[in-house]
Structures are given as C-alpha cells and as structure tokens.
N, C-alpha and C. Protein backbone atom coordinates (compact mmCIF):
# COMPACT_ATOMS: atom_id res chain seq x y z
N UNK A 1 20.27 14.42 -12.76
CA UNK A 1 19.38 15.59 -12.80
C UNK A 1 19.91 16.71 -11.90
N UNK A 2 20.43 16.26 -10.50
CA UNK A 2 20.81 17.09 -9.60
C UNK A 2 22.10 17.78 -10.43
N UNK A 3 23.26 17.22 -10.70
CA UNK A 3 24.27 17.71 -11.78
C UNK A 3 23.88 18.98 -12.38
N UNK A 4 23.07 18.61 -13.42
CA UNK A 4 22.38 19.17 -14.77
C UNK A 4 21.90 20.33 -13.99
N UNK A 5 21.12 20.73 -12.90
CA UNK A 5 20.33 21.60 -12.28
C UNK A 5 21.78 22.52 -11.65
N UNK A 6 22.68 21.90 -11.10
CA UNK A 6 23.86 22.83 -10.20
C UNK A 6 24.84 23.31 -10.96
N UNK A 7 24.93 22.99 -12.20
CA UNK A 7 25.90 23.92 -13.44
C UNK A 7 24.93 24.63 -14.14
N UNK A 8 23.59 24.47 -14.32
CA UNK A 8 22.72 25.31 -14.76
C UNK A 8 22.90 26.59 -14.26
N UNK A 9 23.20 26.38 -12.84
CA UNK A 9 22.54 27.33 -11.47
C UNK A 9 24.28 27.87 -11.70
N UNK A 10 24.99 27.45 -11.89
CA UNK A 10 26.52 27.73 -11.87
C UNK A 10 27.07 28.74 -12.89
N UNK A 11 26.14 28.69 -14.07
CA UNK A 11 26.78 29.06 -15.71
C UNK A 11 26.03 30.34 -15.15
N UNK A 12 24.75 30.86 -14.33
CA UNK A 12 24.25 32.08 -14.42
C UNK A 12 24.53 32.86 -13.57
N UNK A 13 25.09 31.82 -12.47
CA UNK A 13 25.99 33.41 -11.49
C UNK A 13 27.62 33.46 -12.45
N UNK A 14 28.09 32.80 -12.90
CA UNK A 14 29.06 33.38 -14.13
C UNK A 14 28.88 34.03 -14.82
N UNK A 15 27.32 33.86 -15.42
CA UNK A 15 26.83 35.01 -16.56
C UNK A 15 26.84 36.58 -15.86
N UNK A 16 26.61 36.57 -14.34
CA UNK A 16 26.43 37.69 -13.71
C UNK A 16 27.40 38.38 -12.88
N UNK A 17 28.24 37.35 -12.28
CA UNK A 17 29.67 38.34 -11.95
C UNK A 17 31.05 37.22 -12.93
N UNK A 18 31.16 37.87 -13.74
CA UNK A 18 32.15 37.30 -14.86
C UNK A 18 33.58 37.01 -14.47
N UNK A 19 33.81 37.47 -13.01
CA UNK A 19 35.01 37.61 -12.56
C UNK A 19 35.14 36.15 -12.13
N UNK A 20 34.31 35.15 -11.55
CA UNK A 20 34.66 34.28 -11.40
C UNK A 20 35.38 33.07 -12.18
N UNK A 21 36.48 32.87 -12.00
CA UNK A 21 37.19 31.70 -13.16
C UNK A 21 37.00 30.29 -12.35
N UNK A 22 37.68 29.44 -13.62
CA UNK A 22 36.79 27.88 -13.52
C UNK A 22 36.90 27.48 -12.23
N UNK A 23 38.28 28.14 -11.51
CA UNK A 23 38.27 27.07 -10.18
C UNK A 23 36.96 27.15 -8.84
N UNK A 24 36.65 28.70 -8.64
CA UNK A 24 35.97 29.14 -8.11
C UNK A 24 34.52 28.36 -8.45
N UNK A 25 34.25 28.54 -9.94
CA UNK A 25 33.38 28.22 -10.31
C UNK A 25 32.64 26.85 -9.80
N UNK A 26 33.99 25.55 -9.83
CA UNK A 26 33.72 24.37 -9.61
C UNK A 26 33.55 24.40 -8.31
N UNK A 27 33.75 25.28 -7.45
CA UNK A 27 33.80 25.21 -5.70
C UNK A 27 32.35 25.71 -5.60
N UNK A 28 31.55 26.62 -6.32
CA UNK A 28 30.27 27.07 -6.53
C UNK A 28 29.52 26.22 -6.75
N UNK A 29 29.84 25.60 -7.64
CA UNK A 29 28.86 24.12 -8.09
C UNK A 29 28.50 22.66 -7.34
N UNK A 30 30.38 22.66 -6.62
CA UNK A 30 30.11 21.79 -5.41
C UNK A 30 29.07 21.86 -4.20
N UNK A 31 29.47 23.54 -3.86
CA UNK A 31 28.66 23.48 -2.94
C UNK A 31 26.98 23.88 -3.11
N UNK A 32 26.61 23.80 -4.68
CA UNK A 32 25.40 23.60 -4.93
C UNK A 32 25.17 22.46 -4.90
N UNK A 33 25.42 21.27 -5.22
CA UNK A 33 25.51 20.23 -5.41
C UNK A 33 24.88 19.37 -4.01
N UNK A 34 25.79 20.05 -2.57
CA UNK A 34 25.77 19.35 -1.62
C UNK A 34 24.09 20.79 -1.17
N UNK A 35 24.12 21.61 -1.60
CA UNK A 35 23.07 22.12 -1.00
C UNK A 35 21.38 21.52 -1.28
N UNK A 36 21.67 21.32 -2.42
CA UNK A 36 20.20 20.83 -3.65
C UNK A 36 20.23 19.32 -2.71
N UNK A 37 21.62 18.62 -2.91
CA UNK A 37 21.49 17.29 -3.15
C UNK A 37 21.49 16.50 -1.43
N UNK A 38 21.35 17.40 -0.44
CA UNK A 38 21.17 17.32 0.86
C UNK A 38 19.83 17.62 1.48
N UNK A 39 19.05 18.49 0.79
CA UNK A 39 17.27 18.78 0.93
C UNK A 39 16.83 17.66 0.98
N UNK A 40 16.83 16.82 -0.30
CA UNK A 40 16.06 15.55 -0.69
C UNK A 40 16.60 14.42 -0.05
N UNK A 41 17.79 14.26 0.94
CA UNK A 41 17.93 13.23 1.24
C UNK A 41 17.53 13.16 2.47
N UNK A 42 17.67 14.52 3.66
CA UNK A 42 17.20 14.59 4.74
C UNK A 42 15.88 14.19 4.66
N UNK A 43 14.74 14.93 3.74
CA UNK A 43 13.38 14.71 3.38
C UNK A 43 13.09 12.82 3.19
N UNK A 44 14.03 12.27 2.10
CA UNK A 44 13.35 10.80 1.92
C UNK A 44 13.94 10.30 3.32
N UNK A 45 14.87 10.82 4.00
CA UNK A 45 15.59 10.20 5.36
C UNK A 45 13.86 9.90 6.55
N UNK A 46 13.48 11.22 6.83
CA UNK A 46 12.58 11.58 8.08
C UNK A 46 11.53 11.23 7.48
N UNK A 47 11.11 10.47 6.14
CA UNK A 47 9.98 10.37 5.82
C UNK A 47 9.88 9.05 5.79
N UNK A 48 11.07 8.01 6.01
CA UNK A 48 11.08 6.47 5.90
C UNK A 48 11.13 6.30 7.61
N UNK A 49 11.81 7.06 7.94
CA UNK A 49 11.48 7.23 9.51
C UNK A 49 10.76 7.50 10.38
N UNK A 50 9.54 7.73 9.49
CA UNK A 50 7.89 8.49 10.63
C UNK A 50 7.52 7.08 9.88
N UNK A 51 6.93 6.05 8.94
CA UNK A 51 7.14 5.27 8.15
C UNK A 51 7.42 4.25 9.02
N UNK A 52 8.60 3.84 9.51
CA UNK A 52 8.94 2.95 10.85
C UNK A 52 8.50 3.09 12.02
N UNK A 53 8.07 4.31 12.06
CA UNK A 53 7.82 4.70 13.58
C UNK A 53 9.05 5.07 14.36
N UNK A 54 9.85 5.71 13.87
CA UNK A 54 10.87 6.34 14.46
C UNK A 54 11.11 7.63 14.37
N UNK A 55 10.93 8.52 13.73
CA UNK A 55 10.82 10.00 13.29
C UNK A 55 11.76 10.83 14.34
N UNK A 56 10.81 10.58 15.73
CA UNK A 56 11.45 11.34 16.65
C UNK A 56 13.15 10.99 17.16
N UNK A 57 13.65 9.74 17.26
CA UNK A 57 14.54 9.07 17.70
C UNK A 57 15.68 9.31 15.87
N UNK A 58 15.52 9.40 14.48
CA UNK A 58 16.04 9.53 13.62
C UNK A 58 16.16 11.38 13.50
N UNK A 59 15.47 12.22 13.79
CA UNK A 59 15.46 13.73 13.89
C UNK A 59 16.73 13.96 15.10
N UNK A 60 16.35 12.89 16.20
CA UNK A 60 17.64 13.09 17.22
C UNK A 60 18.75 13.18 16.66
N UNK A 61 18.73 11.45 16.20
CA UNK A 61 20.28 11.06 15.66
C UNK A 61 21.33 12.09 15.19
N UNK A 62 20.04 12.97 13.99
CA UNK A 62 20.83 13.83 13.22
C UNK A 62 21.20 14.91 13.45
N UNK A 63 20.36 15.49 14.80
CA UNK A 63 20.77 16.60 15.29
C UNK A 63 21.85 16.71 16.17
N UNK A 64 22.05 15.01 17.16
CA UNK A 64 23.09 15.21 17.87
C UNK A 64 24.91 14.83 17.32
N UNK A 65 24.46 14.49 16.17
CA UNK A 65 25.42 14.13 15.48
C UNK A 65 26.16 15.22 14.73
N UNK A 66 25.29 16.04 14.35
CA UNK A 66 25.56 16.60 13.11
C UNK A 66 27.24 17.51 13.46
N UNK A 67 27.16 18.58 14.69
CA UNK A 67 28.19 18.20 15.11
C UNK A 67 29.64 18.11 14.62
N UNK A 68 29.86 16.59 15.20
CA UNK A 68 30.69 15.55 15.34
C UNK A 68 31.12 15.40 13.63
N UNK A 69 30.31 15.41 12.87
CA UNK A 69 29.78 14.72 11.48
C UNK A 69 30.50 15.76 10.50
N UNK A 70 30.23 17.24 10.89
CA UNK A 70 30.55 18.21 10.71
C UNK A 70 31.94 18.28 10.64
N UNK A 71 32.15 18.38 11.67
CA UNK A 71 34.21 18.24 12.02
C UNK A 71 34.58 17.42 11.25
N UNK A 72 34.28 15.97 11.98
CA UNK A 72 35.34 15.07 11.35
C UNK A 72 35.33 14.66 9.80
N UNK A 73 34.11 14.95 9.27
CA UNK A 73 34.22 14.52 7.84
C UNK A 73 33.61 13.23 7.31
N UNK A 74 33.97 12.68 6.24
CA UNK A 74 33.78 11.49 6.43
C UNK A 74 33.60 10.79 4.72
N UNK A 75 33.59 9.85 4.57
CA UNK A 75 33.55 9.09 3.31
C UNK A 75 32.40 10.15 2.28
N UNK A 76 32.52 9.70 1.43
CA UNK A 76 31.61 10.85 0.46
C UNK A 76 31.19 9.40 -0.46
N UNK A 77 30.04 9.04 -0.89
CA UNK A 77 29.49 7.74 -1.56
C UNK A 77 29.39 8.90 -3.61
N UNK A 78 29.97 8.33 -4.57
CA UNK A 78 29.89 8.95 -5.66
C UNK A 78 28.64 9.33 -6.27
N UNK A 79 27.59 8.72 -6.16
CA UNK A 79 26.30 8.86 -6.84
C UNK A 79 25.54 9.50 -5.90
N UNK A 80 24.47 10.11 -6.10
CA UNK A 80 23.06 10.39 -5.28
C UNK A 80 22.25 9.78 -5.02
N UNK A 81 22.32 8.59 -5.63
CA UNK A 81 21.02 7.53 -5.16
C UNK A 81 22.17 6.73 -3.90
N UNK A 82 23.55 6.68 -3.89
CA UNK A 82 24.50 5.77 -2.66
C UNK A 82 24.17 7.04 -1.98
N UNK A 83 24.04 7.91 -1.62
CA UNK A 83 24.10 9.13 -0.86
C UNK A 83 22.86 8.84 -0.14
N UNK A 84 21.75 8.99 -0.97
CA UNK A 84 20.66 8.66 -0.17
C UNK A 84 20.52 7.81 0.59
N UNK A 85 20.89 6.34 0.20
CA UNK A 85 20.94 5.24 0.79
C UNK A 85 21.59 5.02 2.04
N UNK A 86 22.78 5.38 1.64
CA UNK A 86 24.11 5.24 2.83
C UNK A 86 22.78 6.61 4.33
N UNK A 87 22.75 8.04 3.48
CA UNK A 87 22.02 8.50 4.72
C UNK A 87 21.09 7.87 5.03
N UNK A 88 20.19 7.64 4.65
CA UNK A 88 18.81 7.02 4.99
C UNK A 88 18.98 5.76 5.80
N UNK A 89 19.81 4.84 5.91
CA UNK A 89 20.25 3.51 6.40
C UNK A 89 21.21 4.43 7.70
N UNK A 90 21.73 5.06 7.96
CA UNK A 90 22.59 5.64 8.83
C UNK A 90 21.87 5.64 9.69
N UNK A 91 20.81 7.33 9.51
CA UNK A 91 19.92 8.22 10.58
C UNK A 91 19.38 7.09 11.08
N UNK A 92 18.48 6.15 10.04
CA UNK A 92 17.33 5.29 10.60
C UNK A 92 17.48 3.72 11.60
N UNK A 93 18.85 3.04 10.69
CA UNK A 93 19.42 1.62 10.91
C UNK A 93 19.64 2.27 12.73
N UNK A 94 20.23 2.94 13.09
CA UNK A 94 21.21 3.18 14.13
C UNK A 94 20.11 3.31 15.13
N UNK A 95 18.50 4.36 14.97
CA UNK A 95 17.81 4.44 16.40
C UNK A 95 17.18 3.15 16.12
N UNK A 96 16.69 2.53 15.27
CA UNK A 96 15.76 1.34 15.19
C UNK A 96 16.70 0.40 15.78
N UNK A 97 17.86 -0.13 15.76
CA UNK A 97 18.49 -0.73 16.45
C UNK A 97 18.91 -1.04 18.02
N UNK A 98 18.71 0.90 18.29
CA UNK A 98 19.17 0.95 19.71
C UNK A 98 17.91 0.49 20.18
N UNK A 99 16.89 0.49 20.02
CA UNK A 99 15.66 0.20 20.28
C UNK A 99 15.85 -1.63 21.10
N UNK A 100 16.21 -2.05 20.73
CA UNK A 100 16.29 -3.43 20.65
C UNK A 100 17.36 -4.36 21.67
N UNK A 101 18.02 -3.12 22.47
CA UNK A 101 19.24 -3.91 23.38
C UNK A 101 19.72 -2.58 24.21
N UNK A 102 20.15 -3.17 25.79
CA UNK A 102 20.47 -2.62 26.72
C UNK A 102 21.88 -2.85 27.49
N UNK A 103 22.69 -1.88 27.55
CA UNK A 103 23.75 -1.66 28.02
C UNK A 103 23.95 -1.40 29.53
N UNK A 104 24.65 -2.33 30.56
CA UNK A 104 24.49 -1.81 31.62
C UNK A 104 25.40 -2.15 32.38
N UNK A 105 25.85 -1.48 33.90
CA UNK A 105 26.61 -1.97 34.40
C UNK A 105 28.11 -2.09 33.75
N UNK A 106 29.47 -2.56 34.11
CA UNK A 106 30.57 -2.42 34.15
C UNK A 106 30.99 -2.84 32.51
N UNK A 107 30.01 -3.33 31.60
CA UNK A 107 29.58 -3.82 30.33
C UNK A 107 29.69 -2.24 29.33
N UNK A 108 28.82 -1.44 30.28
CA UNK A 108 28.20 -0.32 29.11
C UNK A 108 29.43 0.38 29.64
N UNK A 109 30.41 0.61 31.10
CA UNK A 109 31.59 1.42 30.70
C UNK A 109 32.90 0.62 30.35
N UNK A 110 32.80 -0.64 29.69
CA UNK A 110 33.99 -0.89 29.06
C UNK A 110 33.75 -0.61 27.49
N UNK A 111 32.46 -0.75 27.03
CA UNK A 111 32.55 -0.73 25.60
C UNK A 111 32.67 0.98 25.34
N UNK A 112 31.98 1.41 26.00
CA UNK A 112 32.12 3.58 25.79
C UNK A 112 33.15 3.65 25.89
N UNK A 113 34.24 3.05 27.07
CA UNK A 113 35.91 3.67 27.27
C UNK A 113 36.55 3.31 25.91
N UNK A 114 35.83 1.71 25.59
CA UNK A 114 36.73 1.30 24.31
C UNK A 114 36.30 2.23 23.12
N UNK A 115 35.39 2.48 22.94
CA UNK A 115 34.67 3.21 21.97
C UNK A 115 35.39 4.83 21.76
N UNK A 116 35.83 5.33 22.92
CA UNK A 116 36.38 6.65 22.83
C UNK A 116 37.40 6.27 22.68
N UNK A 117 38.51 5.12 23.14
CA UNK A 117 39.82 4.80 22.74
C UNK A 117 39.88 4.53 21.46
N UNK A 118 39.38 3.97 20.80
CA UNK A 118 39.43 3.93 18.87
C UNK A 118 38.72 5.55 18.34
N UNK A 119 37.87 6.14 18.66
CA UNK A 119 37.96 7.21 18.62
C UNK A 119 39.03 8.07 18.34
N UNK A 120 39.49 8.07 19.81
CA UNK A 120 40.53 9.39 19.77
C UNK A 120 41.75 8.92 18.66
N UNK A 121 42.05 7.52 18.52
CA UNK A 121 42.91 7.46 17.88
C UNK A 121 42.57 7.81 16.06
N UNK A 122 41.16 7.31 15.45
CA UNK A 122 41.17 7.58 14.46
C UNK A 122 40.98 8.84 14.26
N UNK A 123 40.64 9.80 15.30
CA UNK A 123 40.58 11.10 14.88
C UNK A 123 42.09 11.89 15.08
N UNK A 124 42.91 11.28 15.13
CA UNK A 124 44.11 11.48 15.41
C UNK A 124 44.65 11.20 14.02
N UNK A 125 44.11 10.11 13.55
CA UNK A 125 44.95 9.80 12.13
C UNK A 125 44.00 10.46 11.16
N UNK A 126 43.12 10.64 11.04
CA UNK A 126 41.85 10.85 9.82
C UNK A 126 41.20 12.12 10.00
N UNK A 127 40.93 12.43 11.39
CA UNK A 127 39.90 13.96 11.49
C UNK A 127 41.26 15.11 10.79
N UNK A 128 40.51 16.38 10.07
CA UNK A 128 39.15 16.11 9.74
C UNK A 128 39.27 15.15 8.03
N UNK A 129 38.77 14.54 8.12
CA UNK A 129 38.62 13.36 6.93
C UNK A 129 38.05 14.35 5.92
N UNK A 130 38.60 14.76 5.02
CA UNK A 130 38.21 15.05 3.88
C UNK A 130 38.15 14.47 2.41
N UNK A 131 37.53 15.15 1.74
CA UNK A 131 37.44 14.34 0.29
C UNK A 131 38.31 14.95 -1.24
N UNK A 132 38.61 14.45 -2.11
CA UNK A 132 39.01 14.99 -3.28
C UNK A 132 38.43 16.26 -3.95
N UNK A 133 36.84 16.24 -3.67
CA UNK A 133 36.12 17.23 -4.64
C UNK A 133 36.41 19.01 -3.02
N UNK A 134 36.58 18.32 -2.18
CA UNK A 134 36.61 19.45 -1.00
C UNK A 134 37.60 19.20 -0.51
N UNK A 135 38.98 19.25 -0.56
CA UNK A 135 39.98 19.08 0.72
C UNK A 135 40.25 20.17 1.49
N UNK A 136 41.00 20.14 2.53
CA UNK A 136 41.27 20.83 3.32
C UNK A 136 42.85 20.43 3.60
N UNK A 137 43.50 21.36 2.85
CA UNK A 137 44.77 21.39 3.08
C UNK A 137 45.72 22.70 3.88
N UNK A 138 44.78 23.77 4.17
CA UNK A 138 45.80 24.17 5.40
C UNK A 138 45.32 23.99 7.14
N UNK A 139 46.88 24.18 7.10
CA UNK A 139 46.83 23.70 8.62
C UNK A 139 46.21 24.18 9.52
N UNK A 140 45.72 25.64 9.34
CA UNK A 140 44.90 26.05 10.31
C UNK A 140 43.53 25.26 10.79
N UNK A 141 42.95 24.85 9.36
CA UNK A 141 41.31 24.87 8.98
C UNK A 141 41.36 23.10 9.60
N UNK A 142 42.74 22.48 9.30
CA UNK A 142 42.78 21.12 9.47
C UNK A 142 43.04 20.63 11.65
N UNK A 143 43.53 21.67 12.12
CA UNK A 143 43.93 21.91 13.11
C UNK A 143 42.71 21.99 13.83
N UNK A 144 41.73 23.06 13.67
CA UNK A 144 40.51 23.62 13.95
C UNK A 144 39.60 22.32 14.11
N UNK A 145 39.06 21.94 13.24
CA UNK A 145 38.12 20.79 12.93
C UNK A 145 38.66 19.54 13.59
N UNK A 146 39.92 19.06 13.52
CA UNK A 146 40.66 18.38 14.50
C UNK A 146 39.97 18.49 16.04
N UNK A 147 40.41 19.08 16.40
CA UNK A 147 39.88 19.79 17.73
C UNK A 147 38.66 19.67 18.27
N UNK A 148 37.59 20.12 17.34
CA UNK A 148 36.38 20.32 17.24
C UNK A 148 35.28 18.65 17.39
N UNK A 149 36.94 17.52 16.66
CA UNK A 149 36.22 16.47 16.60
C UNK A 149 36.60 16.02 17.81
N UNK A 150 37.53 15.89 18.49
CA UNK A 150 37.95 15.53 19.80
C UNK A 150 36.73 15.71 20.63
N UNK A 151 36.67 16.99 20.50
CA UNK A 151 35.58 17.34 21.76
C UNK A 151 34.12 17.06 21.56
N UNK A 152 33.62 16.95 20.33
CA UNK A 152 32.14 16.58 20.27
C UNK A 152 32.12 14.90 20.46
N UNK A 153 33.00 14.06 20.44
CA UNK A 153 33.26 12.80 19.97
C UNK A 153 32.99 12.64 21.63
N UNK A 154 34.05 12.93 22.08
CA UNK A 154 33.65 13.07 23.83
C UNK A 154 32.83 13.24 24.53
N UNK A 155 31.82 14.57 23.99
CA UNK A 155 31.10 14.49 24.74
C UNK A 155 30.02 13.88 24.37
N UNK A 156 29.86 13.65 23.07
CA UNK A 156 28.56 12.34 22.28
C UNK A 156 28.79 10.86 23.23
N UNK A 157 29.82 11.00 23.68
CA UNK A 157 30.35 9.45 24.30
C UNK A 157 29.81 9.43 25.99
N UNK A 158 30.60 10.78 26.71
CA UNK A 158 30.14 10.99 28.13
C UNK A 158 28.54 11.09 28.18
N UNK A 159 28.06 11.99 27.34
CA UNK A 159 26.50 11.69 27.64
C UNK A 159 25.70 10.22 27.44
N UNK A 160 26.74 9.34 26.56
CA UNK A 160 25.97 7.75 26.25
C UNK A 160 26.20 7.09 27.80
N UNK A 161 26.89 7.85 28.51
CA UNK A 161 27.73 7.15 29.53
C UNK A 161 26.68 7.52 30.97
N UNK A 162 26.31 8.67 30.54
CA UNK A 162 25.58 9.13 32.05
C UNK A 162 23.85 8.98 31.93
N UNK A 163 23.76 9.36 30.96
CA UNK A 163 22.32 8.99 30.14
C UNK A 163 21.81 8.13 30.43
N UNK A 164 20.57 7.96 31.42
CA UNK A 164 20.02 6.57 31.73
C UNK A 164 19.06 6.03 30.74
N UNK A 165 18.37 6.51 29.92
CA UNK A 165 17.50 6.10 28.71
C UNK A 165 18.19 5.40 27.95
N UNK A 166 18.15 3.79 27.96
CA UNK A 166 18.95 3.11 27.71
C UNK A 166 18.84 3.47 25.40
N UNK A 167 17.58 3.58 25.07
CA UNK A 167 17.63 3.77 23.63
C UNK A 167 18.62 5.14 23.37
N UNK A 168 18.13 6.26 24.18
CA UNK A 168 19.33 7.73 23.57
C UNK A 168 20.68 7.52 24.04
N UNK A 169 21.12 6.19 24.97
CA UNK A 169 21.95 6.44 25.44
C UNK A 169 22.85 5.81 24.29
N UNK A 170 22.22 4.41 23.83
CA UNK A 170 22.55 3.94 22.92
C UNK A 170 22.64 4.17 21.30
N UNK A 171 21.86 5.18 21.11
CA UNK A 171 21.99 6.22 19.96
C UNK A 171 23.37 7.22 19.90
N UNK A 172 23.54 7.41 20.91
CA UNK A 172 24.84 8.14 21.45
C UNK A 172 26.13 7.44 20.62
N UNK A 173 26.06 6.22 21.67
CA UNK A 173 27.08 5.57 21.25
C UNK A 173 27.36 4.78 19.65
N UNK A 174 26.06 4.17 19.56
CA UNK A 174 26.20 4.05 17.84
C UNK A 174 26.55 4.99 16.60
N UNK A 175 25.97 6.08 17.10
CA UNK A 175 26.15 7.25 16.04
C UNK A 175 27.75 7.66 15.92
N UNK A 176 27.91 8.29 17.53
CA UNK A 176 29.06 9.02 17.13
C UNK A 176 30.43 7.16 16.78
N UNK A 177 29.93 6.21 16.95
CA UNK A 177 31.38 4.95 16.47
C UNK A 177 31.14 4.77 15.30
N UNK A 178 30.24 4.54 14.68
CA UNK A 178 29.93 4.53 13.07
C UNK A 178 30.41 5.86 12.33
N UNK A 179 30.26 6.92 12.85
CA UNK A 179 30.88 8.12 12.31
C UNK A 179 32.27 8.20 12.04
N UNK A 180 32.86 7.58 13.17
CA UNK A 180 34.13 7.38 13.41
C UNK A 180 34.69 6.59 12.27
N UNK A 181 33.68 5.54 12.33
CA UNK A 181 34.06 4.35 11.31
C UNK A 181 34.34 5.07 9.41
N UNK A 182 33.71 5.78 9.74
CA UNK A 182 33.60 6.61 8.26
C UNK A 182 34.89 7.19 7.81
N UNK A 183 35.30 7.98 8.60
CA UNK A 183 36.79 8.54 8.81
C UNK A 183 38.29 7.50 8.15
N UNK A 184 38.27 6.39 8.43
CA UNK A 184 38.48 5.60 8.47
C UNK A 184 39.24 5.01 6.70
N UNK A 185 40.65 4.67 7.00
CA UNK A 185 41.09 4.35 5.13
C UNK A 185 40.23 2.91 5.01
N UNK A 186 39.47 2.10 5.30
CA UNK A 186 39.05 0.75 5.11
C UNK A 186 37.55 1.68 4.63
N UNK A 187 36.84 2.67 5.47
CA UNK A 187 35.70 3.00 4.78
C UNK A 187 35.56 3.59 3.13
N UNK A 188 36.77 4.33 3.53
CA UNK A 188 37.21 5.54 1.99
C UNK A 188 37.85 4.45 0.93
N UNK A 189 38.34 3.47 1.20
CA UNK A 189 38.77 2.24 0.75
C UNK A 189 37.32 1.51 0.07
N UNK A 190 36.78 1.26 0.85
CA UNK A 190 34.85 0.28 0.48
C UNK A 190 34.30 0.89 -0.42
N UNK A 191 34.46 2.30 -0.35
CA UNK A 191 33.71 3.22 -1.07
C UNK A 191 34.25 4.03 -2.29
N UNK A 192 35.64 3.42 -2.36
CA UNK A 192 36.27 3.83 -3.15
C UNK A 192 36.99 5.20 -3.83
N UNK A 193 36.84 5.80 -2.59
CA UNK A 193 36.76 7.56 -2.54
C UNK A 193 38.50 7.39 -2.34
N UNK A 194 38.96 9.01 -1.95
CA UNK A 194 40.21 8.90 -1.86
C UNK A 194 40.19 10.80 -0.95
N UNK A 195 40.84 10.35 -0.05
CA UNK A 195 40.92 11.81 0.84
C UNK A 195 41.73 12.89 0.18
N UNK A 196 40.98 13.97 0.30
CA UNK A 196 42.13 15.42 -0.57
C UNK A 196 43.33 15.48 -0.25
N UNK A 197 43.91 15.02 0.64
CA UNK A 197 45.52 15.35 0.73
C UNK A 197 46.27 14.18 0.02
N UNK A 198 45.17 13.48 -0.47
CA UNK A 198 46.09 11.85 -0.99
C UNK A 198 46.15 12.30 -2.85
N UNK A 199 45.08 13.40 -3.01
CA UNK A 199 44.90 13.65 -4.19
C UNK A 199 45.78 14.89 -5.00
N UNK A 200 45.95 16.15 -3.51
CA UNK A 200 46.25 17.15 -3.61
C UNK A 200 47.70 17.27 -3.04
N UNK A 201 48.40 16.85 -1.98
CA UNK A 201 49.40 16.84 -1.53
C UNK A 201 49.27 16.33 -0.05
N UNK A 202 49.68 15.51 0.54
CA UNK A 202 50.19 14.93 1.52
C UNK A 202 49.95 16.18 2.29
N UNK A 203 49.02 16.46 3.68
CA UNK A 203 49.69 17.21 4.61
C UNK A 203 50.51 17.49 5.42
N UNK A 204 51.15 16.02 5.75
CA UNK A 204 51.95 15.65 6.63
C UNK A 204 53.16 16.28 7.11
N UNK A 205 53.70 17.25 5.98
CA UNK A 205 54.31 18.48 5.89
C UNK A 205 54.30 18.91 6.57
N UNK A 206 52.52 19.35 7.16
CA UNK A 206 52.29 20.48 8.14
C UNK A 206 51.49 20.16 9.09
N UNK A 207 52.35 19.80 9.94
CA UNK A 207 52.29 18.69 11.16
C UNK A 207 50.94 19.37 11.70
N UNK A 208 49.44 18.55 12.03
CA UNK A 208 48.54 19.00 12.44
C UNK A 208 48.16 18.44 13.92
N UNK A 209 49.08 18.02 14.50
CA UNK A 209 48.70 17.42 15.41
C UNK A 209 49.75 18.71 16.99
C-alpha cells in the first residue's frame, strides 16, 4: 500500500515539473517511501512502548541514537512489515532490557572500552553503511558521515561510562553496540541486503579513510 501511495505521489510531481527523468524520479520515490513509511513505524514503535510501560525510556533510545544511526547507516530489512518489526523490537527490546541488570565497577569499564574497540573498528570498515536503493559513493559525503560516526559512537559510549543511572547508562551502551552490529557484513548478510558500493562500484578506489 505504502509503494502504491509513493509512485502515486511520484507520477504527480512528474506531471508538474516534467523535467524530472526516471533517475531522479526513483530518488523522489525513495525518499517518499522512507518518509510515509517511517511515520507509522515510529507511531506503532511509542505506542507498544507506553503499552509496556516504557514510553519514556523507548522516546530516549531514539532520540539519543538517532544521531549515531544517522551517520553510520545500517542494514535496510526489504518489506514494511520487517521494518516495523526489526524498529519496534530495537527502540523497545533494548530499554526493557536495560531495565533488568547492572553494570559496575572495573566490569562496566572493560565491557564500554571493549564495546568502543569493536566500534571504532567496524566503523572503520562499514561507516557510513549504506544500501543499494541509497548509496553513497563519493568520497566526500562517505568521509563526512565517517567522522560523524566516530564521534557520536564515542560519545554515546563516554556518557554510558560516566552516567550513574544504571538503566540510561545501560541504554547507552546497548543502543549505540547493536547499531554497530547493523553496520556489519554478517547483519547485511542475515538480512540479505547488499551495501551500494557492492552494487554500484567498490569505493575502495577512493580511499575514505
């Protein structure tokens, strides 16, 4: 339905500036696609989450993430009902969890150090993780977002680190390593996706590091 509604919405700004050709077009539609098809998932997200009794702690997640989430990219699930799911299980699985266990002592800074050490490295190989239907193949834009993930990844990590509220501290740390995890060829692999430069051309060309 979402489809059917974003080429609807696609064929009439064509009908109205005619200049646009197919490629443009399909970049129009995408990003209708993710606009329409991102309303309804945030909505069934915060509404299974007031529902649990988490609302406030799942509104966090997503705000302190978003971010991080932003930059680095991340697996893209093919359907809208895996979209929903995968979000809805993300925002919610991750504070309902932290809920439930406490990190402390020389414990909570070996797993954060380890946690930013697989970090930095997958954002080294994968940020920014893009997809087939959106890649990002110049080096500037790939350079930029790079960067961008370094530093939010860090500091999502230092605040899990100084943060005495053992649940936000631990929201911290779950969010931004699962994010990470996304990035990741074993996730894009599970999910069967395939990153734009694997589709479009190798960047490797244009050394982003």
């Amino acid at each position: 339905m979402i489809d059917n509604i974003c080429m609807f919405l696609t064929n009439k700004i064509r009908k109205e500036m005619p200049n646009i050709d197919d490629e443009r077009a399909e970049v129009i539609n995408y990003g209708l696609q993710n606009i329409i098809g991102e309303i309804p998932k945030i909505f069934i997200m915060l509404i299974i989450a007031y529902i649990l009794g988490i609302f406030p702690l799942a509104l966090f997640t997503f705000i302190v993430l978003f971010p991080y989430r932003g930059a680095s990219g991340g697996v893209h699930l093919k359907t809208h009902i895996g979209c929903i799911i995968f979000t809805t299980s993300f925002y919610c699985v991750i504070p309902f969890i932290s809920q439930h266990f406490e990190l402390s002592g020389i414990i909570k800074y070996i797993i954060i150090a380890s946690a930013w050490i697989f970090g930095m490295i997958m954002i080294k190989l994968y940020a920014p993780a893009d997809t087939e239907d959106v890649p990002i193949l110049a080096k500037k834009d790939r350079r930029k977002k790079q960067i961008v993930s370094y530093i939010t990844f860090s500091i999502g990590l230092l605040a899990a680190l100084i943060i005495e509220n053992s649940v936000i501290s631990n929201i911290l740390l779950l969010a931004n390593l699962i994010q990470t995890i996304t990035i990741t060829k074993f996730a894009y692999r599970l999910a069967k996706s395939k990153y734009g430069y694997e589709v479009y051309g190798d960047t490797s060309t244009q050394s982003i590091c």
